[in-house]
N, C-alpha and C. Protein backbone atom coordinates (compact mmCIF):
# COMPACT_ATOMS: atom_id res chain seq x y z
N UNK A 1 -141.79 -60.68 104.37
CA UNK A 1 -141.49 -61.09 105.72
C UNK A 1 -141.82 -59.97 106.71
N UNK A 2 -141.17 -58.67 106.16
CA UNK A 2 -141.51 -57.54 107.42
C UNK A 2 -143.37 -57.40 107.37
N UNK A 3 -143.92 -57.61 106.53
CA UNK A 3 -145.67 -57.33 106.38
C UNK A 3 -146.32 -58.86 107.55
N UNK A 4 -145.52 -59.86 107.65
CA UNK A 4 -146.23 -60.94 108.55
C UNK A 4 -145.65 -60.19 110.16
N UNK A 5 -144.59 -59.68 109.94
CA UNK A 5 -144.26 -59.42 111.38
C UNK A 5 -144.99 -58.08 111.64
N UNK A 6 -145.25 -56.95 110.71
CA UNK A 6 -146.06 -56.35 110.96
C UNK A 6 -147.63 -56.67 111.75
N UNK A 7 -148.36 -57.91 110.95
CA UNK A 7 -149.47 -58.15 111.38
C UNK A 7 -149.78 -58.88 112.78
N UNK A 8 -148.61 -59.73 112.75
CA UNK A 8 -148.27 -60.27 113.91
C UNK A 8 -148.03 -59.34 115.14
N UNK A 9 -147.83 -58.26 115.10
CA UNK A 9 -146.97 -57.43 116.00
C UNK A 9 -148.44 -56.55 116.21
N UNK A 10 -149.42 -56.17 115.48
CA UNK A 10 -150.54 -55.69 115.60
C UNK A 10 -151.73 -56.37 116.37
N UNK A 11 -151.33 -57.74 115.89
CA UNK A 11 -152.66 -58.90 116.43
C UNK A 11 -152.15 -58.63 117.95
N UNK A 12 -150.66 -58.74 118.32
CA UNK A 12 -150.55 -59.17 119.63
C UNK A 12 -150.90 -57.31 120.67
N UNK A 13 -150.94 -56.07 119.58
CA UNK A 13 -150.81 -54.83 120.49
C UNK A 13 -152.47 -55.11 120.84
N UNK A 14 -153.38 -55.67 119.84
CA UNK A 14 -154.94 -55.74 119.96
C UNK A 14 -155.52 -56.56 120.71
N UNK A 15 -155.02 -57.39 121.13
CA UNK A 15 -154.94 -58.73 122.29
C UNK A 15 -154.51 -58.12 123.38
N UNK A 16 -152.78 -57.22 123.56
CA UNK A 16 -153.17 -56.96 125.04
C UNK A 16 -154.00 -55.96 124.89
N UNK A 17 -154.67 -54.83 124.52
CA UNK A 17 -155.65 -53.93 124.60
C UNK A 17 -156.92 -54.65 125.01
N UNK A 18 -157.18 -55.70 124.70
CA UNK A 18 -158.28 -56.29 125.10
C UNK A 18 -157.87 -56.78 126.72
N UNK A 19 -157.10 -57.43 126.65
CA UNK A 19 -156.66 -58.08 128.26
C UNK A 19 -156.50 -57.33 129.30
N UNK A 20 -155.79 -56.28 129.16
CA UNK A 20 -155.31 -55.13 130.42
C UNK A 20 -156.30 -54.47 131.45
N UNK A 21 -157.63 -54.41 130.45
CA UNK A 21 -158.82 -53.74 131.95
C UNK A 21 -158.82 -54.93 132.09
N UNK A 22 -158.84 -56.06 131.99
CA UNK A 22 -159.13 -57.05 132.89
C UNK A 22 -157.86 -57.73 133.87
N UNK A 23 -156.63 -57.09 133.48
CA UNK A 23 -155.93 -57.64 134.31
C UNK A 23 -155.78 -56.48 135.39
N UNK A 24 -155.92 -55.37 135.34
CA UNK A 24 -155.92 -54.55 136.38
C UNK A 24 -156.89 -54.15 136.93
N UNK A 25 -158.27 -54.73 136.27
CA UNK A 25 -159.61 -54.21 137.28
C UNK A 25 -159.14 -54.65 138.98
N UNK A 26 -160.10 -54.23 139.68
CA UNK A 26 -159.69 -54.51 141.42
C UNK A 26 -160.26 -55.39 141.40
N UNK A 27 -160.15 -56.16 142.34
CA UNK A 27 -161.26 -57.77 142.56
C UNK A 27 -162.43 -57.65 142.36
N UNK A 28 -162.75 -56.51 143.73
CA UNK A 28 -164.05 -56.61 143.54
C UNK A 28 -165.07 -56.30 142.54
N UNK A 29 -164.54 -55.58 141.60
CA UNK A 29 -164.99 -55.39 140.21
C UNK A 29 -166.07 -56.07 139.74
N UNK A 30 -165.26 -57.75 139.51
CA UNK A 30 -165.93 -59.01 139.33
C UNK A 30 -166.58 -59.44 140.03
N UNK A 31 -166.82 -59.56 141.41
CA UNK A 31 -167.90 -59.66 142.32
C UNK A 31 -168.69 -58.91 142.03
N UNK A 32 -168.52 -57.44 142.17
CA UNK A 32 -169.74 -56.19 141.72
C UNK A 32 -170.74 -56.99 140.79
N UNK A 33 -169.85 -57.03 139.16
CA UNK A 33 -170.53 -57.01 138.29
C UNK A 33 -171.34 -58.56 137.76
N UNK A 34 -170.54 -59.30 138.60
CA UNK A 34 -171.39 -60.74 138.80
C UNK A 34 -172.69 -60.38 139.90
N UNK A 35 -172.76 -59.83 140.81
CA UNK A 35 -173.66 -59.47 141.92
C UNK A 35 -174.76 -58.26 141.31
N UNK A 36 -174.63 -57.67 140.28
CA UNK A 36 -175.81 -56.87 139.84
C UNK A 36 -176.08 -57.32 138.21
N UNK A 37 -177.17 -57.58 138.85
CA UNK A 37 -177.92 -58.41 137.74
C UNK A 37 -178.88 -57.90 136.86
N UNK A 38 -179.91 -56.78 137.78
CA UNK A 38 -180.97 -55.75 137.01
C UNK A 38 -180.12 -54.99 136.03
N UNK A 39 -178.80 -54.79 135.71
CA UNK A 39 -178.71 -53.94 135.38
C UNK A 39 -178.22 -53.27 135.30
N UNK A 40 -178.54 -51.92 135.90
CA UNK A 40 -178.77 -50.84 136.58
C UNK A 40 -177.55 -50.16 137.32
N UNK A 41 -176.49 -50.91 137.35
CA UNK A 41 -175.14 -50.57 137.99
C UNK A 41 -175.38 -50.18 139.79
N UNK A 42 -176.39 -50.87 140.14
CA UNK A 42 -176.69 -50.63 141.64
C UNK A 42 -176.79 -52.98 142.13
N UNK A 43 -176.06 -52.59 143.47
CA UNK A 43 -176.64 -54.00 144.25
C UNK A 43 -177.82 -53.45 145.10
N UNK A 44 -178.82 -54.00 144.12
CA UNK A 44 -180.50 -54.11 145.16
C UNK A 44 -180.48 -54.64 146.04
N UNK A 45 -181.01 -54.99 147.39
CA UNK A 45 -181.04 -55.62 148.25
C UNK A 45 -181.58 -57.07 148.19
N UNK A 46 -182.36 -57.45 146.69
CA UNK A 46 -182.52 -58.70 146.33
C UNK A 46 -181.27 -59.56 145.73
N UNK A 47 -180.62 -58.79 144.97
CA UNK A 47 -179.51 -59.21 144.62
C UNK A 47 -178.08 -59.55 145.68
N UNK A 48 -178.07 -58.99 146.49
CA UNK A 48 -176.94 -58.76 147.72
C UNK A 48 -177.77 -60.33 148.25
N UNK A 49 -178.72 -60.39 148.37
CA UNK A 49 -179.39 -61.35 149.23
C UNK A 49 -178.98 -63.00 148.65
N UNK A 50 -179.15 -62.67 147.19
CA UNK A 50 -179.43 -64.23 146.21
C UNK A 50 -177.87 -64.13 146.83
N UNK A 51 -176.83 -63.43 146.11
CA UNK A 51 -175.29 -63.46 146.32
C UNK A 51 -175.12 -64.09 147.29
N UNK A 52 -175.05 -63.46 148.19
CA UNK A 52 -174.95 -64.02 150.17
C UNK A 52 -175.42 -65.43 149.81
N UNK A 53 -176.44 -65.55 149.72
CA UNK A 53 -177.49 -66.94 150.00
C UNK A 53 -176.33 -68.05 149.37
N UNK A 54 -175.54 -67.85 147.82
CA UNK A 54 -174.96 -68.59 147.25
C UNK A 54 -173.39 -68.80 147.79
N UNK A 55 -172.96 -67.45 148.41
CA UNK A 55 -171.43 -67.60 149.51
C UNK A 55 -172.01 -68.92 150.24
N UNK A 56 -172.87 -68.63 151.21
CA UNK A 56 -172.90 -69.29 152.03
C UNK A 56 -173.39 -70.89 152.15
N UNK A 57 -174.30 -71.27 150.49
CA UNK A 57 -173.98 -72.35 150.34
C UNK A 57 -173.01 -73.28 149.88
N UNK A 58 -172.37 -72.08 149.35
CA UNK A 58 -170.48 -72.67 148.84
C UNK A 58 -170.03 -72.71 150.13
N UNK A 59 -169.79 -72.79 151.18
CA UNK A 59 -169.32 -72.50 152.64
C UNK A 59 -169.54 -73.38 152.94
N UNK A 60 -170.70 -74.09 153.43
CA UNK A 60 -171.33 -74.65 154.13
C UNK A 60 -171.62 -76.12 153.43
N UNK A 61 -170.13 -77.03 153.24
CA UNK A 61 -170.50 -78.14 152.24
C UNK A 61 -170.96 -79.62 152.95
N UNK A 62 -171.54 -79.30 154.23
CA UNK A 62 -172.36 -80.42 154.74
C UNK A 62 -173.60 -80.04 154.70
N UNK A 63 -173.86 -79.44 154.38
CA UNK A 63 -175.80 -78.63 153.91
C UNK A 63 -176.70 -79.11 155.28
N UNK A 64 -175.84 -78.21 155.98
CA UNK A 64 -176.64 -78.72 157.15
C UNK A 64 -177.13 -77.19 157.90
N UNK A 65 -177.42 -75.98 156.96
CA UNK A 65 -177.55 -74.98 157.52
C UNK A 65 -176.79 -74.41 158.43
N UNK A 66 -175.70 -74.65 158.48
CA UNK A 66 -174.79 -74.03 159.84
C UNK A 66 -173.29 -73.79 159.40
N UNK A 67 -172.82 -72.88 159.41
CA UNK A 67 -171.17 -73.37 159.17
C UNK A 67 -170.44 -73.28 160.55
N UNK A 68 -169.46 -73.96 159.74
CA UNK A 68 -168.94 -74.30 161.56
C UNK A 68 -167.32 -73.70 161.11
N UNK A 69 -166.38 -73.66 161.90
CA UNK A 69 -165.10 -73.24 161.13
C UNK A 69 -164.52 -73.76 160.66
N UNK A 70 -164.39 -75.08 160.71
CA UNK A 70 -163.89 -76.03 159.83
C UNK A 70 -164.13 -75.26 158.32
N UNK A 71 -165.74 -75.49 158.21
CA UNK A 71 -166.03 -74.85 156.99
C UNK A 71 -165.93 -73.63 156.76
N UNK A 72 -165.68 -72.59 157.18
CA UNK A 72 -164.90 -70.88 157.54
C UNK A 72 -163.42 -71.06 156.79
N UNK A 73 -162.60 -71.51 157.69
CA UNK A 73 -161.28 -72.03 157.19
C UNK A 73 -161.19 -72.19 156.13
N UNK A 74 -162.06 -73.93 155.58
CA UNK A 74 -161.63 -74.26 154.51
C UNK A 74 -162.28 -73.08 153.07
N UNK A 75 -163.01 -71.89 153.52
CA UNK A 75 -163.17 -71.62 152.28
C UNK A 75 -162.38 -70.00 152.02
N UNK A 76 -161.21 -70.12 152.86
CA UNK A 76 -160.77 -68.93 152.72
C UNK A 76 -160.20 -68.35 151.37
N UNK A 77 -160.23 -69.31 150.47
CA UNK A 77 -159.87 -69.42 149.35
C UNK A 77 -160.78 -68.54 148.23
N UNK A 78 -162.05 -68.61 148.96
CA UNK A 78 -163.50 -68.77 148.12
C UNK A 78 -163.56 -67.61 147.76
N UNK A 79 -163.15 -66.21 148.42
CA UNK A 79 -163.22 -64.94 147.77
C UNK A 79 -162.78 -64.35 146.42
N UNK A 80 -161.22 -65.07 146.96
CA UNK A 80 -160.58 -65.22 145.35
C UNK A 80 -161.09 -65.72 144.29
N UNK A 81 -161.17 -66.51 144.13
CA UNK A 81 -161.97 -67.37 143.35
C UNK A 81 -163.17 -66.33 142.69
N UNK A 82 -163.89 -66.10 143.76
CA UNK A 82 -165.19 -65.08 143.31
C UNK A 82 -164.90 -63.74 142.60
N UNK A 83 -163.77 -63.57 142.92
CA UNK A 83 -163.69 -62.33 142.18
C UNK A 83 -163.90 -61.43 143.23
N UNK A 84 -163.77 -61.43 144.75
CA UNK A 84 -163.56 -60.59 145.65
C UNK A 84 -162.59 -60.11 146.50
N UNK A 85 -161.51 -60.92 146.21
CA UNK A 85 -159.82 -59.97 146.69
C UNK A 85 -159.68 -60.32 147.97
């Protein structure tokens, strides 16, 4: 009995070791590392660009090239979500 609670008690110290950088990275972390793509641990200015391009079609859900505040407002949510805080 003490050898299952042993293993048990190990599985769960190796599980949070895995979880914890991810529960305390900063937001933007996940934006960063979703937003650089070459690589390279740098945002290129192609990459910053595609990013943006994709905010702003999540924004803008009448695809009418324009946001208006309606659509501002409703996506105040959207950072979170992204992984930007």
């Amino acid at each position: 009995m003490k050898t299952k609670q042993t293993h048990l008690l190990t599985a769960l110290c190796a599980l949070a070791l895995f979880a914890l950088p991810a529960t305390f990275a900063a937001p933007g972390d996940t934006h960063f590392r979703k937003t650089v793509t070459e690589g390279n641990g740098f945002i290129s200015l192609a990459e910053h660009t595609v990013s943006a391009k994709a905010m702003f079609d999540r924004i803008d859900t009448d695809r009418n090239g324009t946001i208006t505040l309606t659509e501002m407002e409703a996506s105040k949510g959207l950072g979170d979500a992204m992984g930007m805080g």
